[in-house]
C-alpha atoms as a PDB file:
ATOM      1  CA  UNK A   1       1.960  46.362  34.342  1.00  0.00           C
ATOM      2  CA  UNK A   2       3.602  43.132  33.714  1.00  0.00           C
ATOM      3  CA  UNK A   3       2.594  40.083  36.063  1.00  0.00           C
ATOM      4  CA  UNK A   4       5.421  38.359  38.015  1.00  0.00           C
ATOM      5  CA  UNK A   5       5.090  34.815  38.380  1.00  0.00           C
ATOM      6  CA  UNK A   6       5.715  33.739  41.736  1.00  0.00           C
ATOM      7  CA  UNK A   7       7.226  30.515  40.772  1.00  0.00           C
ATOM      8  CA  UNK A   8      10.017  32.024  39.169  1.00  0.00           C
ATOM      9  CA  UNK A   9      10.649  34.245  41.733  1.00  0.00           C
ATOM     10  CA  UNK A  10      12.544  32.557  44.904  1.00  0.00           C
ATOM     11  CA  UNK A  11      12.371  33.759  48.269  1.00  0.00           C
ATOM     12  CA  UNK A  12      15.320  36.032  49.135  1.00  0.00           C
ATOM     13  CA  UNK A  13      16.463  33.668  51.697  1.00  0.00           C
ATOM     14  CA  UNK A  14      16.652  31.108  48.711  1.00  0.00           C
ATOM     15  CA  UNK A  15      18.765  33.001  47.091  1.00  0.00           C
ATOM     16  CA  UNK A  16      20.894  34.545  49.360  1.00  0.00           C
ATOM     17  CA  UNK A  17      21.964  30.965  50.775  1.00  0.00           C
ATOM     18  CA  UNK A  18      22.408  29.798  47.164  1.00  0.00           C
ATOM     19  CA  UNK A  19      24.764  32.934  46.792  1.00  0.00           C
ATOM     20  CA  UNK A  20      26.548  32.502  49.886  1.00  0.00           C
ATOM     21  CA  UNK A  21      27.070  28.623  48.793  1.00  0.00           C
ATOM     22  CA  UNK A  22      28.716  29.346  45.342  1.00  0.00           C
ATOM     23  CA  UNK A  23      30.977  32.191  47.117  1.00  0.00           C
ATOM     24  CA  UNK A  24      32.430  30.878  49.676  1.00  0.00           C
ATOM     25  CA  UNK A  25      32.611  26.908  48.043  1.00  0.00           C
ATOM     26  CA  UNK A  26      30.973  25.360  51.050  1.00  0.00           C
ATOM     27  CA  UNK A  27      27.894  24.919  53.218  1.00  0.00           C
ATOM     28  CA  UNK A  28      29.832  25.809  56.436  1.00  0.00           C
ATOM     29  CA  UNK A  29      31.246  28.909  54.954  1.00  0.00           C
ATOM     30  CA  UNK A  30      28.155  30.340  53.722  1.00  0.00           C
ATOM     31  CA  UNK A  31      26.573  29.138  57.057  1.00  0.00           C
ATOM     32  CA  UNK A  32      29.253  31.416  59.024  1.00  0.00           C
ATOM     33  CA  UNK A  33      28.808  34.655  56.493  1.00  0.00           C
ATOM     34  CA  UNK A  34      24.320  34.194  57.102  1.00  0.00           C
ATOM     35  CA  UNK A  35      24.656  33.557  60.570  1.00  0.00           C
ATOM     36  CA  UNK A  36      22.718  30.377  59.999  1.00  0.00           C
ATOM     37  CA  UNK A  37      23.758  26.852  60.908  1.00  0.00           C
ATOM     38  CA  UNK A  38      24.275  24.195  58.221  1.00  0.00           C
ATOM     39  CA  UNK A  39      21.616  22.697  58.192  1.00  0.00           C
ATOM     40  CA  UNK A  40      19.497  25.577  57.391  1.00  0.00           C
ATOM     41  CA  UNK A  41      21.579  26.128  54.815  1.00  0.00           C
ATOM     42  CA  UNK A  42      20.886  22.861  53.297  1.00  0.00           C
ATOM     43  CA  UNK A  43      17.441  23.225  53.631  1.00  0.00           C
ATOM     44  CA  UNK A  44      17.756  26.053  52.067  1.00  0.00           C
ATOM     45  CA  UNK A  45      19.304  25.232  49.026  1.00  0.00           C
ATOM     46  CA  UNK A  46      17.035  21.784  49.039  1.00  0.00           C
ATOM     47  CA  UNK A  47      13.901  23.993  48.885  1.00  0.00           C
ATOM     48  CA  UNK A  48      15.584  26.344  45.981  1.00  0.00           C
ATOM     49  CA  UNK A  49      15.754  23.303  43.959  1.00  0.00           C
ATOM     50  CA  UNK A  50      12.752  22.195  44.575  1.00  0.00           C
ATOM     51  CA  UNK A  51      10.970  25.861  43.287  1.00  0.00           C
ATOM     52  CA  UNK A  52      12.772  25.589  40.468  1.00  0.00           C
ATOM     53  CA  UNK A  53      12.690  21.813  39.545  1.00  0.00           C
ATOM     54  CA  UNK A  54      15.737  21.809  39.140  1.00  0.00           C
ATOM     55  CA  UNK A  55      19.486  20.464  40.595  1.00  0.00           C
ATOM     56  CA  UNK A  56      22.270  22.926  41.416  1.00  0.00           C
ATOM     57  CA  UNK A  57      24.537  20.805  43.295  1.00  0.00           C
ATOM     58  CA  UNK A  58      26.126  17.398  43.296  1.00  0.00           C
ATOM     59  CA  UNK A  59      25.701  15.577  46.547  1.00  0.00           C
ATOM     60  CA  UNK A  60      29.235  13.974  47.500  1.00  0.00           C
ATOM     61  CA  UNK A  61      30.626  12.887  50.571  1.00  0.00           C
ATOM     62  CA  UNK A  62      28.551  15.729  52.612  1.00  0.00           C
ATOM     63  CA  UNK A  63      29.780  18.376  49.988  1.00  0.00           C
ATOM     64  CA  UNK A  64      28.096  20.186  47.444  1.00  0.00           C
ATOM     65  CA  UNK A  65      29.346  20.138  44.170  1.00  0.00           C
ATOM     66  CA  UNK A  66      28.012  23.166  42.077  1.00  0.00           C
ATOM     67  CA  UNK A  67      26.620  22.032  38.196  1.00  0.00           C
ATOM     68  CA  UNK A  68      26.784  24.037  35.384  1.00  0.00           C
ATOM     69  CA  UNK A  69      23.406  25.140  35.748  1.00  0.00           C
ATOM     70  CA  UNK A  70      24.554  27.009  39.130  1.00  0.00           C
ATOM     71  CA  UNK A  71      27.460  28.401  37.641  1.00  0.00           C
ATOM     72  CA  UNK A  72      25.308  29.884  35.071  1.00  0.00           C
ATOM     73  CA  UNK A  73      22.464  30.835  37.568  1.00  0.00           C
ATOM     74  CA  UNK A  74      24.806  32.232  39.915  1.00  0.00           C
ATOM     75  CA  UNK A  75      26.002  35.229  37.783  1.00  0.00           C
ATOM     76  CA  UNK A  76      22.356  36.792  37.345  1.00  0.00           C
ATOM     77  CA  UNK A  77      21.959  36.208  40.864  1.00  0.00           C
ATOM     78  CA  UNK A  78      24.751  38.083  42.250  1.00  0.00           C
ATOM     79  CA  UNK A  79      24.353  40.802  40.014  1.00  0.00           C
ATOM     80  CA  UNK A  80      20.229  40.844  41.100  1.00  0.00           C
ATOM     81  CA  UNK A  81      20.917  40.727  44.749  1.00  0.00           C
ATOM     82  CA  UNK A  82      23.552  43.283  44.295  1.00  0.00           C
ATOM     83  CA  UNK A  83      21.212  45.424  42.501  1.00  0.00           C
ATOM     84  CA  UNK A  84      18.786  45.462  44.929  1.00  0.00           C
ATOM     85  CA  UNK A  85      21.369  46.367  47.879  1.00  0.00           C
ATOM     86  CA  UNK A  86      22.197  49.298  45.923  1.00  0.00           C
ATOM     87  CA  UNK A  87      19.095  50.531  45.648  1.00  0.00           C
ATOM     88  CA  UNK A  88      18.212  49.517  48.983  1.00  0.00           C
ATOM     89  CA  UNK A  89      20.961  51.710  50.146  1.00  0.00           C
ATOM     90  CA  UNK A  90      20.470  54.752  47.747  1.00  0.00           C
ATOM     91  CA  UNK A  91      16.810  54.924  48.928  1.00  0.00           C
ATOM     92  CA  UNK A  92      18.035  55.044  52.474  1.00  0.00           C
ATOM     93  CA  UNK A  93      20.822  57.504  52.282  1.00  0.00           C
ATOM     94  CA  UNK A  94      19.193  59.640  49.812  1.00  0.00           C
ATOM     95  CA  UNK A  95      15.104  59.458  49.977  1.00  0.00           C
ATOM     96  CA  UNK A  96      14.323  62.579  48.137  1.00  0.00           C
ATOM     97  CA  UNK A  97      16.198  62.261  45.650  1.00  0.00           C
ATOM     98  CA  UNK A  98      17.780  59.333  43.147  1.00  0.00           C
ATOM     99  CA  UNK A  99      20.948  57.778  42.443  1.00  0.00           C
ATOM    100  CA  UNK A 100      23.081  58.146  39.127  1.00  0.00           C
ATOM    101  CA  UNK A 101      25.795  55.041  38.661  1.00  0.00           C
ATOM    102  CA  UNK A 102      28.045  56.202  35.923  1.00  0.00           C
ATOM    103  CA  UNK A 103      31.144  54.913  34.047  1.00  0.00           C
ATOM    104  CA  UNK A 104      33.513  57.217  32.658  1.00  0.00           C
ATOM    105  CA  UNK A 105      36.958  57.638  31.200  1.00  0.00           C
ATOM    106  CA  UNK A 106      39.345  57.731  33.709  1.00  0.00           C
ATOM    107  CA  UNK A 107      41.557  60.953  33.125  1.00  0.00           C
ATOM    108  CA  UNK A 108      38.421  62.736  31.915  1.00  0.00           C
ATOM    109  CA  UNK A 109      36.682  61.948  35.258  1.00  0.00           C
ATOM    110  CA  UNK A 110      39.452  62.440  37.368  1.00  0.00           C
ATOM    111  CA  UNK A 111      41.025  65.668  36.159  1.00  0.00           C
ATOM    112  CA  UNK A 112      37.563  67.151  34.472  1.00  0.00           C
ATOM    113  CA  UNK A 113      34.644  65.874  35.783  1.00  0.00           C
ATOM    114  CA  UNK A 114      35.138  65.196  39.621  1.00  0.00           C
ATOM    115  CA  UNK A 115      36.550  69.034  40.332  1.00  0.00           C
ATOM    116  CA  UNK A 116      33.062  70.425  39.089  1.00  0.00           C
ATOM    117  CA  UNK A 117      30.991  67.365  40.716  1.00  0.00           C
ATOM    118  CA  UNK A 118      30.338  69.576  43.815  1.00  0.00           C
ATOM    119  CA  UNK A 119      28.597  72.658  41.595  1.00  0.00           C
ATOM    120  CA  UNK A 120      26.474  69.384  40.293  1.00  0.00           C
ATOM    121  CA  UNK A 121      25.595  68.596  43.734  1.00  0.00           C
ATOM    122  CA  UNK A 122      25.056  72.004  45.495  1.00  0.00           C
ATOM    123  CA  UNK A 123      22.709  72.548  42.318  1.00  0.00           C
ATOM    124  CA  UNK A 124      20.826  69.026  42.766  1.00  0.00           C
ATOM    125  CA  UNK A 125      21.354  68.344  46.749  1.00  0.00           C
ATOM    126  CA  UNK A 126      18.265  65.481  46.573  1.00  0.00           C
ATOM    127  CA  UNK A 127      20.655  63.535  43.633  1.00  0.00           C
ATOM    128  CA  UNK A 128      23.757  61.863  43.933  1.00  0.00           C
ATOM    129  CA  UNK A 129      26.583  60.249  41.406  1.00  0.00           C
ATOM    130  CA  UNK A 130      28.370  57.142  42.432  1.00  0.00           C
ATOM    131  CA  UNK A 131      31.657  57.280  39.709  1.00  0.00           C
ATOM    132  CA  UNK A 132      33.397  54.357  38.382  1.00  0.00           C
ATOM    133  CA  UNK A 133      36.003  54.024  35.260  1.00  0.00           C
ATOM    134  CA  UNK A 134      35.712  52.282  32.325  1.00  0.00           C
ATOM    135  CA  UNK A 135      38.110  51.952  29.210  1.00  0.00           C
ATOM    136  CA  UNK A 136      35.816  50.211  26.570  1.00  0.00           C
ATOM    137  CA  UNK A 137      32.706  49.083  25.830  1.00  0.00           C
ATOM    138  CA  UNK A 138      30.442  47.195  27.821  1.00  0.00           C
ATOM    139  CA  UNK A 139      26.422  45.803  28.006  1.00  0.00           C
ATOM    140  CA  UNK A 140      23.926  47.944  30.293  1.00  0.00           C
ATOM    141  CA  UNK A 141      22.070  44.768  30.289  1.00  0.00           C
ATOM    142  CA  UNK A 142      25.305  43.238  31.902  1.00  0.00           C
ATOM    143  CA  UNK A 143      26.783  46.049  34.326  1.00  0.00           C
ATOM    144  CA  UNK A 144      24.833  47.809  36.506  1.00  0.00           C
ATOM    145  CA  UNK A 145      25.247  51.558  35.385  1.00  0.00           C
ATOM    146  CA  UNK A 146      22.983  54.132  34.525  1.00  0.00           C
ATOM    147  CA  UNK A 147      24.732  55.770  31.963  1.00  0.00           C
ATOM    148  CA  UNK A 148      28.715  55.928  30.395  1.00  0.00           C
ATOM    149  CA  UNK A 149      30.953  59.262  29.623  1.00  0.00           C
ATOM    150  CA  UNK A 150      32.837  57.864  26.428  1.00  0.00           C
ATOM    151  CA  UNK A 151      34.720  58.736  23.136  1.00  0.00           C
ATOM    152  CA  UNK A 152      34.221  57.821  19.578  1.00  0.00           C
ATOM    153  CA  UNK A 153      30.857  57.597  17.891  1.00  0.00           C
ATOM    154  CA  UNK A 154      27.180  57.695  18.948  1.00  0.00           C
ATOM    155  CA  UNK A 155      26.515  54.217  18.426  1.00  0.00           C
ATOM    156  CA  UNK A 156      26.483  52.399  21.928  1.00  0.00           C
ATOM    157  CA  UNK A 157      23.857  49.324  21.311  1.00  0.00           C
ATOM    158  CA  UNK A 158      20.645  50.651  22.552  1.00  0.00           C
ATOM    159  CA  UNK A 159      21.418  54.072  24.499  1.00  0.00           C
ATOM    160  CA  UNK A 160      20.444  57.407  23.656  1.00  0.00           C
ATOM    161  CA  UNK A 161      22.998  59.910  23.161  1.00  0.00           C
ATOM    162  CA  UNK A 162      23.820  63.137  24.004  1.00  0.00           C
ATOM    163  CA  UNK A 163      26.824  64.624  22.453  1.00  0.00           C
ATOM    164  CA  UNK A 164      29.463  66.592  24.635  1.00  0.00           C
ATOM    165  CA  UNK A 165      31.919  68.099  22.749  1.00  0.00           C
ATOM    166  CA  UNK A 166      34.377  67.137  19.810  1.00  0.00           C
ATOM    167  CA  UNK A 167      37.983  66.285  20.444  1.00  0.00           C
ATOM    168  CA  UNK A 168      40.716  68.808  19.512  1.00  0.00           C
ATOM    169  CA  UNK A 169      44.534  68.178  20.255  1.00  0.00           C
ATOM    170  CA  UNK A 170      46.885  70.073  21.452  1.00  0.00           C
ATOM    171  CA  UNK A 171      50.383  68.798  21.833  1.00  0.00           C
ATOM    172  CA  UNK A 172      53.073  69.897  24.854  1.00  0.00           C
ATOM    173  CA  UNK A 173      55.909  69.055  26.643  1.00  0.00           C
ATOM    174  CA  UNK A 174      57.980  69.516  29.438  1.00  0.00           C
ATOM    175  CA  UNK A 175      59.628  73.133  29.547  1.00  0.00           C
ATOM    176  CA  UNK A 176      63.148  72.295  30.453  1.00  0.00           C
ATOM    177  CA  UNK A 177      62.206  69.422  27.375  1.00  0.00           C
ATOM    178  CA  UNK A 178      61.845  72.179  24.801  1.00  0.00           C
ATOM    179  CA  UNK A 179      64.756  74.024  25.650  1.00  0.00           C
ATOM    180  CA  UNK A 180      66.819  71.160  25.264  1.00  0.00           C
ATOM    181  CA  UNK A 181      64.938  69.938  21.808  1.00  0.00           C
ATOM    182  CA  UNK A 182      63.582  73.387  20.437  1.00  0.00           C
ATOM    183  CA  UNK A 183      60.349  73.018  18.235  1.00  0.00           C
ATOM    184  CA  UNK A 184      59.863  76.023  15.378  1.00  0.00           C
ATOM    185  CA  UNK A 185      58.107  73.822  13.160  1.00  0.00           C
ATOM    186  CA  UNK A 186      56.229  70.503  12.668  1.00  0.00           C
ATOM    187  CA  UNK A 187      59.468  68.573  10.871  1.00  0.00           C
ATOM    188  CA  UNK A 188      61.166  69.619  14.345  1.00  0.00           C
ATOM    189  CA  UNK A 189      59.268  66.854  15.958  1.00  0.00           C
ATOM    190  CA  UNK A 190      59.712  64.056  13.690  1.00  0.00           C
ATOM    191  CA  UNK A 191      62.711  62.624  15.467  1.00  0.00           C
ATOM    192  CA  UNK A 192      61.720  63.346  19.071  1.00  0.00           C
ATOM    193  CA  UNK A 193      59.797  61.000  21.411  1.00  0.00           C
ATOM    194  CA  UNK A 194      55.833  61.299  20.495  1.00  0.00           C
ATOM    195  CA  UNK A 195      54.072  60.118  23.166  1.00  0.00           C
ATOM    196  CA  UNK A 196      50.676  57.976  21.979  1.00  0.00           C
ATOM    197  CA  UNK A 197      47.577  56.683  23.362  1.00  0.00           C
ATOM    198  CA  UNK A 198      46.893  53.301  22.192  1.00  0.00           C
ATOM    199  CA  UNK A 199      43.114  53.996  21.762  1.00  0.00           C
ATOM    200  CA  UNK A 200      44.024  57.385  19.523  1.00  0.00           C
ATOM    201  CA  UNK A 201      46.134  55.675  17.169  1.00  0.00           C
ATOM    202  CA  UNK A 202      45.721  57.956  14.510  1.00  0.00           C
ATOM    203  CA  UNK A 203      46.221  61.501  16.413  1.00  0.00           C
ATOM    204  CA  UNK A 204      49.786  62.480  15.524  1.00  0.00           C
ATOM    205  CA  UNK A 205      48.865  62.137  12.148  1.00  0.00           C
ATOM    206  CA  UNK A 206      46.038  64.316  12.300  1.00  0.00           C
ATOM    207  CA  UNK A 207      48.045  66.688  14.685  1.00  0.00           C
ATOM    208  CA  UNK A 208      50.392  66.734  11.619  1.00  0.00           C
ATOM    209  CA  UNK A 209      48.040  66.918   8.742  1.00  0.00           C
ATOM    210  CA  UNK A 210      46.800  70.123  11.022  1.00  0.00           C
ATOM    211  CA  UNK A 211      50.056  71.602  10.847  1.00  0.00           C
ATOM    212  CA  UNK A 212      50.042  71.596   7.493  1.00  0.00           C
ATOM    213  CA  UNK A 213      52.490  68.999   7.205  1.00  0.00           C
ATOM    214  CA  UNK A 214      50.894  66.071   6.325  1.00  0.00           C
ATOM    215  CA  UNK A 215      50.715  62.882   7.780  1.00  0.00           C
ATOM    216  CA  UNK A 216      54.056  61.501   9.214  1.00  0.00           C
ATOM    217  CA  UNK A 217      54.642  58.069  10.780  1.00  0.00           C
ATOM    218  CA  UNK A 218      55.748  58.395  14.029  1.00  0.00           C
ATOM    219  CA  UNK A 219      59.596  57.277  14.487  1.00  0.00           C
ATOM    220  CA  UNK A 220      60.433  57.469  17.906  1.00  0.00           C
ATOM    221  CA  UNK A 221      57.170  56.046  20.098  1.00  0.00           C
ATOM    222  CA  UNK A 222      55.931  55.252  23.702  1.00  0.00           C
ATOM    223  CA  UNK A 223      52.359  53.557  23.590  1.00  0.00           C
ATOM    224  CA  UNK A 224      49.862  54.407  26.819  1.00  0.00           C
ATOM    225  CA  UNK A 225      47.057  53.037  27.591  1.00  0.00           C
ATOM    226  CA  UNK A 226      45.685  56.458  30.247  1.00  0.00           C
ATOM    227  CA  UNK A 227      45.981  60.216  29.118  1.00  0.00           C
ATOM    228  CA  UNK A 228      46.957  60.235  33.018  1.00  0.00           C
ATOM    229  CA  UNK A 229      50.030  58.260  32.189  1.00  0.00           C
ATOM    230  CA  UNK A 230      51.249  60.594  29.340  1.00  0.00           C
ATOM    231  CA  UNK A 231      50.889  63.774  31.487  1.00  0.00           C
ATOM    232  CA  UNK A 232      52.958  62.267  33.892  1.00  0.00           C
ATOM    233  CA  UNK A 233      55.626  61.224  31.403  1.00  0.00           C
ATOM    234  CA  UNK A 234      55.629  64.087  29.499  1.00  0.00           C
ATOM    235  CA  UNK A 235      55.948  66.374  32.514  1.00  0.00           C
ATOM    236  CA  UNK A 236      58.822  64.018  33.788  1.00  0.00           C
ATOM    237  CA  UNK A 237      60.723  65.027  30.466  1.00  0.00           C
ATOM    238  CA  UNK A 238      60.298  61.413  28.389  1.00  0.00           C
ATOM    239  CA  UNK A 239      59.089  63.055  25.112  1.00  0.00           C
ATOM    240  CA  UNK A 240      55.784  65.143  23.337  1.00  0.00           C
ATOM    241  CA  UNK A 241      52.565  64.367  24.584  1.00  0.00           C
ATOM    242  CA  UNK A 242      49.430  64.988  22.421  1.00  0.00           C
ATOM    243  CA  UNK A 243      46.761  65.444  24.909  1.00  0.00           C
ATOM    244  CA  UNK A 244      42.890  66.439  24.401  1.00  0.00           C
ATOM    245  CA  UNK A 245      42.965  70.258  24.721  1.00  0.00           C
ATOM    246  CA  UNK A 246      40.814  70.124  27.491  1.00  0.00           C
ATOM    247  CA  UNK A 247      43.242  68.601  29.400  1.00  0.00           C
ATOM    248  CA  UNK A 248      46.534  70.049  27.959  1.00  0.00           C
ATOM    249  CA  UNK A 249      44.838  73.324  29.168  1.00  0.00           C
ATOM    250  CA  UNK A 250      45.092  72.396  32.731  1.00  0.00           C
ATOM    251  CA  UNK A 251      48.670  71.074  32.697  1.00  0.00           C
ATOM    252  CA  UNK A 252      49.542  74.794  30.558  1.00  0.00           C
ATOM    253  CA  UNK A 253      47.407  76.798  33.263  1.00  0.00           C
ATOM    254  CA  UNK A 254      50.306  74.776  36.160  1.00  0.00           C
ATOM    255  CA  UNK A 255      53.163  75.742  34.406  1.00  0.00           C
ATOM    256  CA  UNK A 256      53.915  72.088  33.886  1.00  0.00           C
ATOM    257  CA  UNK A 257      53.431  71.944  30.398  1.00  0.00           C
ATOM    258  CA  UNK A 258      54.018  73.927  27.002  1.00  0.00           C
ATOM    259  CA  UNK A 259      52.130  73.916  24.217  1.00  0.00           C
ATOM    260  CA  UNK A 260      53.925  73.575  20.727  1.00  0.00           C
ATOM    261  CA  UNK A 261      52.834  75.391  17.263  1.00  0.00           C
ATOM    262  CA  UNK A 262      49.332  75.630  16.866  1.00  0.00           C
ATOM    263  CA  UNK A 263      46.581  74.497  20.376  1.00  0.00           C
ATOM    264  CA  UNK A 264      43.723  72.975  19.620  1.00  0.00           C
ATOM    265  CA  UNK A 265      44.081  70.618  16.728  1.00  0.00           C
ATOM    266  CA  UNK A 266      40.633  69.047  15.599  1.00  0.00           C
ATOM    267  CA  UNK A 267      40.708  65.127  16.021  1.00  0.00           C
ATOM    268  CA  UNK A 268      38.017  62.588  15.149  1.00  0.00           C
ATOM    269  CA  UNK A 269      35.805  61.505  17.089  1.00  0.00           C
ATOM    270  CA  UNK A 270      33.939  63.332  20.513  1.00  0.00           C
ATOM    271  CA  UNK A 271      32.906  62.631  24.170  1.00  0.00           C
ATOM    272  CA  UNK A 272      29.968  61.922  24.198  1.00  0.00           C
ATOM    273  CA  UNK A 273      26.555  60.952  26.872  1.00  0.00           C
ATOM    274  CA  UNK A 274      24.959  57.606  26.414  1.00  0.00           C
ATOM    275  CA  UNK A 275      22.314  55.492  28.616  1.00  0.00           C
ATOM    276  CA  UNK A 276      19.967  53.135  28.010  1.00  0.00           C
ATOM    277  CA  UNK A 277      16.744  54.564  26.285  1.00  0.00           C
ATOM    278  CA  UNK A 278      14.529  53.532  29.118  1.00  0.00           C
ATOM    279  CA  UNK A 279      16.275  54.985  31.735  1.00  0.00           C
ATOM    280  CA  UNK A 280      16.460  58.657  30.071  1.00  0.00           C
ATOM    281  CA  UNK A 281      13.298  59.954  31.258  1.00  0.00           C
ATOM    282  CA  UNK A 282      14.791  59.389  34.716  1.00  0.00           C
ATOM    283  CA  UNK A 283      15.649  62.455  37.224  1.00  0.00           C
ATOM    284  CA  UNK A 284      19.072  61.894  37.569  1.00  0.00           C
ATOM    285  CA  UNK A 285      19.824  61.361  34.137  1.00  0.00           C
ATOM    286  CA  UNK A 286      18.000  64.487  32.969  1.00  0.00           C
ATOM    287  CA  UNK A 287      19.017  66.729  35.693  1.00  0.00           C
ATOM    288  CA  UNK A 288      23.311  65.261  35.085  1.00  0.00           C
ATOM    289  CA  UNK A 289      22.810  65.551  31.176  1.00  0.00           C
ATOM    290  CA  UNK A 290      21.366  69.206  31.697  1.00  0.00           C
ATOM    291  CA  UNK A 291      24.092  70.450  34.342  1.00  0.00           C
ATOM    292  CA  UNK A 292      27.070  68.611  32.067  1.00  0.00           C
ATOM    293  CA  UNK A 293      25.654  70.015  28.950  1.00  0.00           C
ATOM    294  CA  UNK A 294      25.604  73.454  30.702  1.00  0.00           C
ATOM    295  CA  UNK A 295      29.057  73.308  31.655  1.00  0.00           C
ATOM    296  CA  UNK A 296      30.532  72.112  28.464  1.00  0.00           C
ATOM    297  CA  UNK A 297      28.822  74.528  26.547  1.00  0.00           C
ATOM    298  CA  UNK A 298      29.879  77.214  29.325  1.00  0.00           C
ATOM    299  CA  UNK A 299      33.521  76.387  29.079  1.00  0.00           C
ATOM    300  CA  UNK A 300      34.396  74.922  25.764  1.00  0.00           C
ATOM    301  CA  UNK A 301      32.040  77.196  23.511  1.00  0.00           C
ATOM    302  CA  UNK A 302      34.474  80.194  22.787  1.00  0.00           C
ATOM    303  CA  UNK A 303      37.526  78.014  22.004  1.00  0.00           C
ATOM    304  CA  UNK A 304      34.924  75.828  20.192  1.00  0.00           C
ATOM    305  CA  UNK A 305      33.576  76.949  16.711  1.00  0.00           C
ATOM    306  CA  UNK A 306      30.083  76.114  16.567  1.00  0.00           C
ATOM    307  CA  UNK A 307      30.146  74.472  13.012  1.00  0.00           C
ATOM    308  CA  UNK A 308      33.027  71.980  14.976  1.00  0.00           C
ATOM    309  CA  UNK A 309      30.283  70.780  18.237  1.00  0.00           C
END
């Protein structure tokens, strides 16, 4: 086991009063959020220094000027201190079991993953998932989750992977939309409203080139940014959405979407698992990529060839 030094290793109360400092810009605010007076504060922040040989602030005029030093030290600070309340409060609420912080896509979370979260939990009642969303690409090293629900390739910077499922498309629109702008074949669509999501760029042309009609640039746009979004417009009668089947299956199922020609499309790319390779040993990882891969294969499998996952 690796030694700690303890010179590089501040008291909490150190650190906490440096924190509070660089938050709230002042000694007398961060005196009022500790419940401290100002002067401990200072003394505080004096004795900080001192441990690490190093100034943080500028003395002027009774204030305390941060340098860049602090502004740099303050960042790996927060996120420490934050780490360990999280754990701190994890181990508290949830002794027996463990704590799995994941970012995920936010329609795929929303509309997929969260309605099946409570099977996950009856299943593992000593683990729990905190859920927050993400849109691209980010440094385990710099956030603080345990693992990331994405699409595209299995090449996140050191993570393992486990892959979920490949994308297939499936494109729909309102009802009352296709009886006003009937669809018999692929050409049928080329001067409607194609609704596009600005991180599947090249979809409608492999929706097209899966139709057997090759690739077609799109006329007649609108660019998203949330598969949410383009459910919602499409429904609302503002033009063709091409959704992952997955979820176009869900708005079909409501009656609030239709699908057009042929379901189930295959894209590029796939959803996949990823966290960081010394983290996969841990419970909570193992026992959320075992449920997850359960379900996927459970529910996608027989609209799924298996040469395609």
């Amino acid at each position: 086991m690796k030694l700690r030094q303890r010179r590089f290793l501040p008291n909490l109360s150190l650190l906490m009063a440096f924190d509070a400092v660089m938050r709230n810009g002042s000694v007398t605010g961060a005196a009022q959020d500790l419940s401290l007076t100002q002067s401990t504060v200072s003394r505080l922040i004096q004795s900080l220094e001192q441990q690490l040989g190093q100034p943080l602030f500028i003395r002027h005029r009774k204030r305390l000027i941060p340098t860049e030093a602090a502004h740099r030290y303050v960042r790996d600070i927060s996120q420490a201190l934050d780490l360990i309340q999280r754990s701190s409060m994890s181990l508290i609420a949830n002794p027996e079991g463990g704590t799995l912080d994941l970012a995920v896509l936010p329609t795929f979370g929303t509309r997929w993953l969260a309605p099946r979260l409570p099977d996950f939990l009856s299943v593992n009642p000593g683990v729990s998932v905190n859920l927050a969303t993400r849109f691209t690409a980010f440094s385990f090293d710099a956030e603080r989750f345990d693992a990331v629900i994405y699409f595209g390739r299995d090449d996140w910077p050191g993570a393992v992977h486990v892959k979920l499922f490949n994308e297939r498309y499936t494109a729909c629109a309102a009802p009352e939309f296709l009886r006003a702008n009937p669809v018999a074949r692929a050409e049928d669509l080329y001067d409607l409203v194609l609704l596009q999501l600005e991180t599947r760029l090249t979809a409608w042309a492999d929706w097209f080139q899966g139709q057997g009609a090759g690739a077609v640039p799109i006329r007649n746009g609108m660019l998203m940014d949330q598969f949410s979004m383009m459910i919602q417009a499409a429904i609302s009668g503002l033009g063709v959405a091409l959704l992952p089947d997955y979820l176009a299956q869900i708005e079909i199922a409501g009656g609030r979407l239709q699908p057009i020609l042929r379901p189930a499309v295959p894209g590029t790319g796939a959803y996949w698992l990823a966290c960081p390779a010394a983290r996969q040993g841990l419970k909570p990882f193992q026992v959320f990529s075992n449920w997850i891969t359960a379900q996927i294969a459970q529910e996608f499998s027989p609209a799924i060839p298996a040469a395609e996952r």
